[in-house]
Protein backbone atom coordinates (compact mmCIF):
# COMPACT_ATOMS: atom_id res chain seq x y z
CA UNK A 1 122.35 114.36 117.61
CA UNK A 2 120.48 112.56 120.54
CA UNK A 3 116.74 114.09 119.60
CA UNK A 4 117.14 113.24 115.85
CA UNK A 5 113.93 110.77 115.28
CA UNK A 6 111.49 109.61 113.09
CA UNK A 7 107.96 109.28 113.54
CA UNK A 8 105.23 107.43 111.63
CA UNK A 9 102.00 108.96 111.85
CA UNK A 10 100.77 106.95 109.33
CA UNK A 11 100.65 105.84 105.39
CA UNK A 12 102.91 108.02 103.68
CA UNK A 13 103.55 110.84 106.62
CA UNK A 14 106.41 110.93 108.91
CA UNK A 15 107.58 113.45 111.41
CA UNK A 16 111.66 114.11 110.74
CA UNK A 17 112.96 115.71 113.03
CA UNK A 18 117.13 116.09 112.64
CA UNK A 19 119.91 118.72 113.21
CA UNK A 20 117.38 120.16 115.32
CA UNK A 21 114.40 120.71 111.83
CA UNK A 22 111.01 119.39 111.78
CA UNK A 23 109.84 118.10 108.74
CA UNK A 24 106.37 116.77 107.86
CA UNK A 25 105.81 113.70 104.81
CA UNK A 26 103.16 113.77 102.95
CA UNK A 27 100.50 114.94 105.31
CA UNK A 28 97.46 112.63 105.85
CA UNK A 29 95.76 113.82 109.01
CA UNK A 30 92.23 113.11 108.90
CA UNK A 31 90.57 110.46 109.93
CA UNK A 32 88.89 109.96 106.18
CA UNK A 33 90.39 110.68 102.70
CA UNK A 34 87.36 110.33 100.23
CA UNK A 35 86.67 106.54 100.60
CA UNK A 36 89.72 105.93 102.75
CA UNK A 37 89.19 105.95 106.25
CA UNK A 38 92.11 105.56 108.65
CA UNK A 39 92.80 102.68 110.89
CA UNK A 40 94.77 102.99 114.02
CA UNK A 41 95.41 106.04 116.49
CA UNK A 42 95.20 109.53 114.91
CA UNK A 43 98.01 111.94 114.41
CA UNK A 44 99.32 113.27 117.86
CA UNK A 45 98.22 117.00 118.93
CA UNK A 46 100.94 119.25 117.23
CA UNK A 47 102.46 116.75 114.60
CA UNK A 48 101.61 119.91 112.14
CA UNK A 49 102.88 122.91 114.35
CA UNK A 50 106.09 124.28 114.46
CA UNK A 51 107.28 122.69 111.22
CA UNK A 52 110.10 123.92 109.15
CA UNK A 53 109.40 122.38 106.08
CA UNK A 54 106.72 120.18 104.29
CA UNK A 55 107.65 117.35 101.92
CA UNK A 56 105.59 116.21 99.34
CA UNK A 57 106.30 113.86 96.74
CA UNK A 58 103.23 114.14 94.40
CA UNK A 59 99.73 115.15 94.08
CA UNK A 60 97.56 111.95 94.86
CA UNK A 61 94.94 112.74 97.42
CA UNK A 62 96.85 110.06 100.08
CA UNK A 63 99.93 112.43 100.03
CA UNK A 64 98.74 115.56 99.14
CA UNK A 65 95.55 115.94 101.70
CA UNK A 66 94.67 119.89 101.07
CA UNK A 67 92.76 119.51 104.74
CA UNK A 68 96.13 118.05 106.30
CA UNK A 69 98.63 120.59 104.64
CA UNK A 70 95.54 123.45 105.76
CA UNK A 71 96.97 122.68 109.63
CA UNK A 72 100.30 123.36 108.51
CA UNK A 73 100.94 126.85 109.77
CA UNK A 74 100.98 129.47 107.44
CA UNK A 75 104.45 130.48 105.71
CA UNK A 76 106.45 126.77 106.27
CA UNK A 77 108.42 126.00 103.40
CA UNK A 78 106.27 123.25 100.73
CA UNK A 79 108.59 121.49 98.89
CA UNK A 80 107.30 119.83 96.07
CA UNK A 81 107.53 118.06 92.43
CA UNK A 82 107.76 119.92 89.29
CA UNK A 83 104.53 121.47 87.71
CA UNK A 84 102.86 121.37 91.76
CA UNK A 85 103.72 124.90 92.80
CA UNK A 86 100.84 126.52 90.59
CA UNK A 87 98.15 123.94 92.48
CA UNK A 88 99.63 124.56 95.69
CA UNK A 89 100.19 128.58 95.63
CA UNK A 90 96.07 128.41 94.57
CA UNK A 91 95.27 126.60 97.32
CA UNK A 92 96.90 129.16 99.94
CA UNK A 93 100.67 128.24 100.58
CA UNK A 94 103.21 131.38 100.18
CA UNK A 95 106.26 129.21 100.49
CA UNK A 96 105.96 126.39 97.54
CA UNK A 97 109.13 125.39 96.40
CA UNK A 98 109.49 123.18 93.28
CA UNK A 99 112.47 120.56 93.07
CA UNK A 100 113.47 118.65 90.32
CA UNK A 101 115.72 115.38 91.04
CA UNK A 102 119.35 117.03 91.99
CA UNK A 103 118.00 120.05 93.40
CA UNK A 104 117.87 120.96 97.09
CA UNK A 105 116.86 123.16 99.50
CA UNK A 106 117.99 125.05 102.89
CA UNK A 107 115.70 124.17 105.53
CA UNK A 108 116.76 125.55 108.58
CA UNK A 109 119.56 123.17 109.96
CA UNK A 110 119.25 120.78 106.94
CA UNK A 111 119.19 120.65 103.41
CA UNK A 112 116.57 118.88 101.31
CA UNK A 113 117.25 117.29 98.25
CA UNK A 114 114.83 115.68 95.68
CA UNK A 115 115.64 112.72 93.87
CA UNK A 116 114.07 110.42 91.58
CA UNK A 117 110.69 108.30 91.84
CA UNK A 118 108.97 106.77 89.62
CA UNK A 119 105.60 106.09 89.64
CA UNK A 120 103.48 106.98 86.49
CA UNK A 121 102.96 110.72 87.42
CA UNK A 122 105.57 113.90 88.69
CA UNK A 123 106.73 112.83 91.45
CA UNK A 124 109.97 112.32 93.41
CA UNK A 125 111.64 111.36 96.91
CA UNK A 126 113.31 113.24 99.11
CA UNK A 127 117.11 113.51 100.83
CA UNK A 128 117.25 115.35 104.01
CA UNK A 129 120.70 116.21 105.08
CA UNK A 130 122.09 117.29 108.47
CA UNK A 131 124.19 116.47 111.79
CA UNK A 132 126.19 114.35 109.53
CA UNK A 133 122.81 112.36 109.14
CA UNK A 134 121.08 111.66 105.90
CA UNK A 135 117.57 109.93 105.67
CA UNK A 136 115.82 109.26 102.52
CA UNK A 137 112.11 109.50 102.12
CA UNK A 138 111.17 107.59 99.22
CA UNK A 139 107.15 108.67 99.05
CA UNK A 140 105.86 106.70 95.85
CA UNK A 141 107.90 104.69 93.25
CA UNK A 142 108.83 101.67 91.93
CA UNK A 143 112.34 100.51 91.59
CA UNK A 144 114.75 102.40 89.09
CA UNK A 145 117.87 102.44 87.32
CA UNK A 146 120.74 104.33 89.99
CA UNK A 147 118.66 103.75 93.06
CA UNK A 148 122.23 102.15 94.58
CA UNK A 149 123.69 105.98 94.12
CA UNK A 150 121.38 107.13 96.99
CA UNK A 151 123.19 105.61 99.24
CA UNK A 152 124.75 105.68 102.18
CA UNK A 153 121.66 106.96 104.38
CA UNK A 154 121.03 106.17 108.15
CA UNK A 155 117.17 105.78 107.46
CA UNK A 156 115.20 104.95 104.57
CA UNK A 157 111.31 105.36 104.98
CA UNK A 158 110.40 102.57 102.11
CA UNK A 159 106.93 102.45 101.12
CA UNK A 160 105.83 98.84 100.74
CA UNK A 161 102.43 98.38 100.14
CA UNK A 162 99.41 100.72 99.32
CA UNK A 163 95.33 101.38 100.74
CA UNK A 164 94.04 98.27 99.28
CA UNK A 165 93.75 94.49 98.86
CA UNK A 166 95.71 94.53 95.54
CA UNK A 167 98.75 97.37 94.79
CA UNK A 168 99.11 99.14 91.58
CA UNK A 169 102.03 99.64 89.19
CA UNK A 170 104.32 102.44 90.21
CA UNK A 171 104.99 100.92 94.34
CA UNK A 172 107.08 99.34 96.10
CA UNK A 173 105.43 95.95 97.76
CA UNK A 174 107.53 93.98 100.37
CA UNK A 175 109.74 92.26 97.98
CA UNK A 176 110.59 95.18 96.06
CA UNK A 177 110.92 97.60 99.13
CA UNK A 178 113.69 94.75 100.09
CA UNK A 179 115.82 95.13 96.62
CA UNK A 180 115.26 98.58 97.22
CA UNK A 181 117.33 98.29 100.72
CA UNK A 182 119.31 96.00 99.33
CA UNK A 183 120.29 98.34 97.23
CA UNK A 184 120.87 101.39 98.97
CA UNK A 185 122.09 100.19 102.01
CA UNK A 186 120.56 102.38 105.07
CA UNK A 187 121.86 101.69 108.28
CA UNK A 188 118.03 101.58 109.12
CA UNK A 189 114.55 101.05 107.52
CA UNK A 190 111.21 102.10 108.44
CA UNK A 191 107.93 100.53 106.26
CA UNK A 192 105.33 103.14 105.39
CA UNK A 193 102.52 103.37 103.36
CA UNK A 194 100.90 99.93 105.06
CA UNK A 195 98.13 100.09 107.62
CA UNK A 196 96.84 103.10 107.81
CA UNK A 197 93.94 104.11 104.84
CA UNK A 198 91.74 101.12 103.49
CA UNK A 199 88.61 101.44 102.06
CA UNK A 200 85.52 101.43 104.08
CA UNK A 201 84.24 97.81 105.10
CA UNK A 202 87.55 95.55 103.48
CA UNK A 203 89.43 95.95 106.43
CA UNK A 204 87.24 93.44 108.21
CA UNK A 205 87.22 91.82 105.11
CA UNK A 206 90.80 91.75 104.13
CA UNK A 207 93.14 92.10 106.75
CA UNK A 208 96.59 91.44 105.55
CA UNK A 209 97.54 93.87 103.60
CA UNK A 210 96.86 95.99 106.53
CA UNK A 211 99.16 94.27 108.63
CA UNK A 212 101.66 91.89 106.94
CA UNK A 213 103.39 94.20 104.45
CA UNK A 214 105.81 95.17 107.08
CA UNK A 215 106.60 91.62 108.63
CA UNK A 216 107.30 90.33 105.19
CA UNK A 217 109.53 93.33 104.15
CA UNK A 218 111.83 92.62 107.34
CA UNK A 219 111.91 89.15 106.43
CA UNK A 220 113.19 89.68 102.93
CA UNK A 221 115.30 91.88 104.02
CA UNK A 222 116.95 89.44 106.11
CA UNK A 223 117.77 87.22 103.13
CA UNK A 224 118.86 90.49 100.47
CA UNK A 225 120.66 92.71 103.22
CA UNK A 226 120.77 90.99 106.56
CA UNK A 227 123.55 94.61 107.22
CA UNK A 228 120.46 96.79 107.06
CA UNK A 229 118.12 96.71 110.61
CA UNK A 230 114.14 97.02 109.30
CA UNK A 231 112.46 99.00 112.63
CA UNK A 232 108.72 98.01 112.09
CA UNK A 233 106.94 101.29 113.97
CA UNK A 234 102.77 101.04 114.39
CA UNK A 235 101.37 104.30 113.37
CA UNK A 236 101.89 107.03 116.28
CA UNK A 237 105.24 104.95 116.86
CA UNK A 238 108.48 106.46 116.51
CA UNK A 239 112.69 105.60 117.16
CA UNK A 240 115.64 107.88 116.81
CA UNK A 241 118.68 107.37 114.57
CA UNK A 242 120.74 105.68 117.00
């Protein structure tokens, strides 16, 4: 469909919007998550209104942001991990639907489907189907075994780097967000979780991973799956799925 489109508003939260559905990532839209303060232009009025579904893919404070999901109009649809609708029904939210990998959900137009992650707590990624479109939001993990059985998507949002000068176990960095599309094979990738949240003060101290995550996942990709176009959007940015 012509309007189908992603958005990046930034770390781990796009706007999806396909088949004529809105769906919200991972919300993160403050300007400061505990010590994290955001970089770049804040969300755009309305990113949270009018939803039909929120996605989230586990309970860290950088994709879970109780503030963020508080915008969210009351009565959207929160799909979630195993083990999060008990949190999230505490905290306010009348719709929480838990999905384990291989289960889905009717979201208006689309259906959602969770699949695997991995990344040291409950978590997984996300499949939204519809239009004859599929896009795959991977929110946290590392690589895993059957990652190739995703596939075929027209857009992967890959995460490849994290909020700080070093990344943890349990991500994706630019070389592994490559295998990754390597793997799977989208027509198209986004980068997320880069350049968005970083720690009071390093920013100015340590630049790069701010900015260079991205750069270095297209040119990776260029080498492991020179089929697969990497679309490199600055927070606030977006592109449809043509």
């Amino acid at each position: 469909m012509p309007n189908d489109r992603i958005t990046y508003v930034g770390h781990a939260t796009a706007l999806i919007e396909l088949g004529g559905a809105r769906l919200l990532t991972d919300p993160v839209l403050r300007s400061r998550v505990g010590p994290l303060c955001r970089h770049g232009v804040a969300p755009a009025p309305g990113t949270a209104s009018n939803l039909d579904a929120v996605l989230i893919s586990h309970l860290h404070r950088d994709h879970a942001d109780l503030p963020s999901l508080w915008r969210v109009d009351d009565g959207v649809p929160v799909l979630a991990p195993p083990d999060a609708g008990e949190f999230l029904a505490r905290q306010g939210f009348s719709d929480v639907r838990e999905l384990a990998p291989g289960q889905s959900s009717a979201v208006g137009s689309v259906t959602v489907i969770a699949v695997e992650a991995r990344h040291g707590v409950q978590a997984v990624g996300f499949l939204v189907e519809g239009g004859g479109r599929r896009i795959y939001f991977a929110g946290d993990t590392d690589l895993f075994e059957g990652m190739e059985r995703l596939g075929p998507v027209d857009l992967a949002l890959l995460p490849v780097w994290g909020w700080g000068p070093t990344l943890g176990t349990g991500h994706l960095d630019p070389e592994r967000a490559a295998r990754a599309a390597a793997s799977i094979s989208p027509r198209i990738v986004v980068p997320i979780h880069w350049g968005t949240l970083y720690p009071l003060g390093l920013a100015r101290l340590r630049p790069g991973p701010l900015h260079e995550p991205p750069r270095e996942l297209a040119r990776r990709v260029a080498e492991l799956a020179p089929q697969v176009e990497v679309r490199v959007l600055e927070p606030g940015e977006s592109t449809s799925l043509a």
